[in-house]
C-alpha atoms as a PDB file:
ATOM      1  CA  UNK A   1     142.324 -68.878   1.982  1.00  0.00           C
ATOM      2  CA  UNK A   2     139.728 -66.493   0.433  1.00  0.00           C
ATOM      3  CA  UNK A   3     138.109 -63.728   2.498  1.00  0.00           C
ATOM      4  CA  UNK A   4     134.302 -63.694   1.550  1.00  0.00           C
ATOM      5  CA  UNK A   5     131.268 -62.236   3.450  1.00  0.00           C
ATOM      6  CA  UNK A   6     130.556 -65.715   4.849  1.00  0.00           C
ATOM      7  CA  UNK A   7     133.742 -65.743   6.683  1.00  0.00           C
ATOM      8  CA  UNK A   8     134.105 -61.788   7.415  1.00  0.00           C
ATOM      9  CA  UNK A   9     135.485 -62.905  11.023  1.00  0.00           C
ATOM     10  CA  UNK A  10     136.241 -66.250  11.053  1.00  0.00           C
ATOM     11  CA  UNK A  11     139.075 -66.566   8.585  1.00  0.00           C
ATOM     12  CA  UNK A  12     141.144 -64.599  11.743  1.00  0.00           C
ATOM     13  CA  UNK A  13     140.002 -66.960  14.059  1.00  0.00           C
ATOM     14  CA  UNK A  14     141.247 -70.038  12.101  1.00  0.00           C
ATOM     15  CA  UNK A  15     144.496 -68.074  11.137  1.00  0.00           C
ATOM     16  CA  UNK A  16     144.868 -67.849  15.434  1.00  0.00           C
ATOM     17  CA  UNK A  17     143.855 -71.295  16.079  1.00  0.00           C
ATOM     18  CA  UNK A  18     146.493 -73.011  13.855  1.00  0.00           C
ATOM     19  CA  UNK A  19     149.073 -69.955  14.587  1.00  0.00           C
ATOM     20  CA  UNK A  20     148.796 -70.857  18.321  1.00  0.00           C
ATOM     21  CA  UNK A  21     149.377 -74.883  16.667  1.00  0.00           C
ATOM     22  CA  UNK A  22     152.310 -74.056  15.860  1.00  0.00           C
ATOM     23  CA  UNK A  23     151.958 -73.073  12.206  1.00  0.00           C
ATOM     24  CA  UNK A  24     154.172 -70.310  10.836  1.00  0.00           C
ATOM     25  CA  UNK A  25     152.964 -67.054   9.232  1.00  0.00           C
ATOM     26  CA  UNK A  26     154.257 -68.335   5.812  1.00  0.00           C
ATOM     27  CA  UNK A  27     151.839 -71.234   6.059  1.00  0.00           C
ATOM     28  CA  UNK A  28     148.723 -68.848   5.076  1.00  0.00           C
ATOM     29  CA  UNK A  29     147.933 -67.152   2.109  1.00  0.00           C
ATOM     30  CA  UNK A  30     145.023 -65.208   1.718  1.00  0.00           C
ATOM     31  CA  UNK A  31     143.108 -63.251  -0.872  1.00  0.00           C
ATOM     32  CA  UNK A  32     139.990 -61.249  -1.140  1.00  0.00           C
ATOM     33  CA  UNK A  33     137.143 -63.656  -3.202  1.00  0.00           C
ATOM     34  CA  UNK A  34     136.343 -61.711  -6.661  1.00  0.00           C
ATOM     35  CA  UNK A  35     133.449 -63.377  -7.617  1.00  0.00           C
ATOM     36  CA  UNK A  36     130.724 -64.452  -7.378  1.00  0.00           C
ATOM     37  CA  UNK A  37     130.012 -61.124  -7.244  1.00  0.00           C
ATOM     38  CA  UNK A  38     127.884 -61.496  -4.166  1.00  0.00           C
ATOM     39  CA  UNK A  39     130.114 -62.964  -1.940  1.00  0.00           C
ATOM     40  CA  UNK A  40     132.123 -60.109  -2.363  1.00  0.00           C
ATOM     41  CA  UNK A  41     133.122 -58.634   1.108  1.00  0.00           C
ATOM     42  CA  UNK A  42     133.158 -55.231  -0.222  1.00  0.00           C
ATOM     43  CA  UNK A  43     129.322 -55.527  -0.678  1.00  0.00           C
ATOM     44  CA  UNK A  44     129.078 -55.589   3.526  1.00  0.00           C
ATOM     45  CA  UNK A  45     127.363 -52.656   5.004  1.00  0.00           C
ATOM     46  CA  UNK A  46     130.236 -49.772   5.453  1.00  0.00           C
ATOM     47  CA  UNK A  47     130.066 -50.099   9.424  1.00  0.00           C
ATOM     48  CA  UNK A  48     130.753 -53.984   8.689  1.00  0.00           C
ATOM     49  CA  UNK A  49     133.396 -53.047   6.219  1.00  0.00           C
ATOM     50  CA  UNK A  50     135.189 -50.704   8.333  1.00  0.00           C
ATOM     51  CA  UNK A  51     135.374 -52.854  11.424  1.00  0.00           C
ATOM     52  CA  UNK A  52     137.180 -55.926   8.736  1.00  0.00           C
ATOM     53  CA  UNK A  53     139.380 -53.183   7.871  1.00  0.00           C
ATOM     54  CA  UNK A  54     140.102 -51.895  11.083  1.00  0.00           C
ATOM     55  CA  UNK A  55     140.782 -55.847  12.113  1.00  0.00           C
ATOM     56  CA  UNK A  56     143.239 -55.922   9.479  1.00  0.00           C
ATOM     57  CA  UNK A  57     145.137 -53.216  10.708  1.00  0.00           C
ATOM     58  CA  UNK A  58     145.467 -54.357  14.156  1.00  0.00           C
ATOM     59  CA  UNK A  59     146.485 -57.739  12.718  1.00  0.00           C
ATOM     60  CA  UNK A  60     149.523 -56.258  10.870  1.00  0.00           C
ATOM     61  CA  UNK A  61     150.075 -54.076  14.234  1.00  0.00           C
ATOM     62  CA  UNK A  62     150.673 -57.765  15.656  1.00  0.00           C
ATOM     63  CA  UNK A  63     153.877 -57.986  13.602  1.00  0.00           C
ATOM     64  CA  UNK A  64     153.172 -61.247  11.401  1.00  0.00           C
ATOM     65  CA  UNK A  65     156.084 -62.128   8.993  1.00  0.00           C
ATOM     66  CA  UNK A  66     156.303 -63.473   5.268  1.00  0.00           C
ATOM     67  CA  UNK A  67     153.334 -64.330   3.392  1.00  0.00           C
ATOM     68  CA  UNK A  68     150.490 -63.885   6.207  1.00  0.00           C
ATOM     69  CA  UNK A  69     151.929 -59.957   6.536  1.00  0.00           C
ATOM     70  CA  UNK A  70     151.414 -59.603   2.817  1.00  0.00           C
ATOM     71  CA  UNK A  71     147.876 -61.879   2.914  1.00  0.00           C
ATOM     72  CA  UNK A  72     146.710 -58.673   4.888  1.00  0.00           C
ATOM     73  CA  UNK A  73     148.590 -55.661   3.021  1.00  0.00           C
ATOM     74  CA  UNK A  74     146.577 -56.653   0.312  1.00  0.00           C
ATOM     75  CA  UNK A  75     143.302 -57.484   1.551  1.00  0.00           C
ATOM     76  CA  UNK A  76     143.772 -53.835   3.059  1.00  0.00           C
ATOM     77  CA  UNK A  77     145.028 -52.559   0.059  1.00  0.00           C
ATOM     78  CA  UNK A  78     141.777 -53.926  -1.974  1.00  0.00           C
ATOM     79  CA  UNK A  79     139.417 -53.167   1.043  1.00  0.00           C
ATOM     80  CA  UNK A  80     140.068 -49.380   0.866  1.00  0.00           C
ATOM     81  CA  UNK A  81     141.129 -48.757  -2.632  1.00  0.00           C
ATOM     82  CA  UNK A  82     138.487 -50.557  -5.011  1.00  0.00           C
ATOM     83  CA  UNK A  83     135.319 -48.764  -6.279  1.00  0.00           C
ATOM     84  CA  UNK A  84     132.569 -50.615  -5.859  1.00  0.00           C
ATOM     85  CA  UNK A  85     128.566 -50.469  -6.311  1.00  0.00           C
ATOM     86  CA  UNK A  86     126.930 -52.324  -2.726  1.00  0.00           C
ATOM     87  CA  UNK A  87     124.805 -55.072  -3.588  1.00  0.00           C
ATOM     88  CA  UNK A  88     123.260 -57.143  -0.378  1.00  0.00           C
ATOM     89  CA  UNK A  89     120.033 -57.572  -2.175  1.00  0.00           C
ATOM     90  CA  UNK A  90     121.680 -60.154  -4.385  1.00  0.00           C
ATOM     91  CA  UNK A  91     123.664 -61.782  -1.769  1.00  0.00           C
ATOM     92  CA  UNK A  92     120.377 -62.534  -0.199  1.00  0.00           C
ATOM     93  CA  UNK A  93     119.114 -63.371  -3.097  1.00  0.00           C
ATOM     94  CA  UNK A  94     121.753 -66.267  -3.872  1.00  0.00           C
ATOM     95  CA  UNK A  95     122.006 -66.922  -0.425  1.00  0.00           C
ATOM     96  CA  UNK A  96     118.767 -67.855  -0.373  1.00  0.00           C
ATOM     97  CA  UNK A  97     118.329 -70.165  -3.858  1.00  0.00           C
ATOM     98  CA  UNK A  98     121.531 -71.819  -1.884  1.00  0.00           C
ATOM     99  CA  UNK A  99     119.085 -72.582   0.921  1.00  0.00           C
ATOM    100  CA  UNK A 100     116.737 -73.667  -1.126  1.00  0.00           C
ATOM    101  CA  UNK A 101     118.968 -76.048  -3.524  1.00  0.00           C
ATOM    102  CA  UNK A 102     120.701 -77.480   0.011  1.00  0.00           C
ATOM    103  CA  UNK A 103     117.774 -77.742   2.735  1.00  0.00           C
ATOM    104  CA  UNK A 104     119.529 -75.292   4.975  1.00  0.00           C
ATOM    105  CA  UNK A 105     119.273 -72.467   6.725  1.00  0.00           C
ATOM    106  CA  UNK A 106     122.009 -69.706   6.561  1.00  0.00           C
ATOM    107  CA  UNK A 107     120.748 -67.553   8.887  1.00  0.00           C
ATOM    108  CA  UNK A 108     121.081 -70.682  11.398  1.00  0.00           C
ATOM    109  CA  UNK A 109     124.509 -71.671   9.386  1.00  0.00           C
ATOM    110  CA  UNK A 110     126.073 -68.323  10.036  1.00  0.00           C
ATOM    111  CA  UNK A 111     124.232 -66.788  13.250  1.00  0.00           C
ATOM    112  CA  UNK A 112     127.026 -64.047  13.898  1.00  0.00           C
ATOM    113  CA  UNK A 113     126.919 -62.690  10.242  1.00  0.00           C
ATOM    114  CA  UNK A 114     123.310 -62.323  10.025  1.00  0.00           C
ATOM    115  CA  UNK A 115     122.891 -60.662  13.303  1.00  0.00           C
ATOM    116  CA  UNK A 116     125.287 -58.027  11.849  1.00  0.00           C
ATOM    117  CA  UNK A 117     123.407 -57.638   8.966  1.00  0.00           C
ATOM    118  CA  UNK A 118     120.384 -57.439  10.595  1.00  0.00           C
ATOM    119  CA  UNK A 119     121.955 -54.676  12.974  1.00  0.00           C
ATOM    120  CA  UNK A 120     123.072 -52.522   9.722  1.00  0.00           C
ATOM    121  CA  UNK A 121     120.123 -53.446   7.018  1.00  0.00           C
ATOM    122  CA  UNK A 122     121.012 -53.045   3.197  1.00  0.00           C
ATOM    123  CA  UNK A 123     123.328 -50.604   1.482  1.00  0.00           C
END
């Protein structure tokens, strides 16, 4: 699984849903998304940033085992280590030649992600 902006939250909830299937920790694997650039979740505005991180840390609080404990060691690990310049202008900007190219709407796609946005503005 890759951790992008367009799944800042979600990937947890899916991780919970098929953990509470019956699916054991060394059934996920996940990885921060590198590029494209934009997608990047280290481009989120740092109130954003700092509540994924914060997640993370309560998640490994929880305990998991194997390769879901180490899925969020290192998303942590990259979250609060890597130097990186913010740019949300061009994740709009892609975001929205996406929208165009594929008749949707992403503020509609992804309500909860765009109301944070809109809460925080650009960095």
């Amino acid at each position: 699984m890759l951790h992008f902006i367009l799944n800042y939250k979600s990937i947890h909830t899916t991780i919970d849903y098929f953990k509470a299937k019956g699916f054991h920790d060394n059934s996920f694997v996940a990885g921060p998304l590198y590029t494209p650039l934009y997608f990047n979740m280290l481009n989120l505005p740092e109130k954003m940033l700092n509540d994924v991180i914060a997640e993370l840390k309560n998640k490994l609080i929880s305990d998991p085992q194997g390769y879901l404990k180490n899925s969020y060691e290192n998303l942590l690990e990259y979250y609060t280590t890597t130097q990186w310049q913010k740019n949300m202008k061009g994740f709009y900007y892609h975001v929205g030649k996406m929208d165009q190219r594929r008749n949707l709407e992403a503020e509609k796609v992804f309500p909860e992600l765009f109301m944070e946005l809109n809460l925080h503005g650009l960095e």
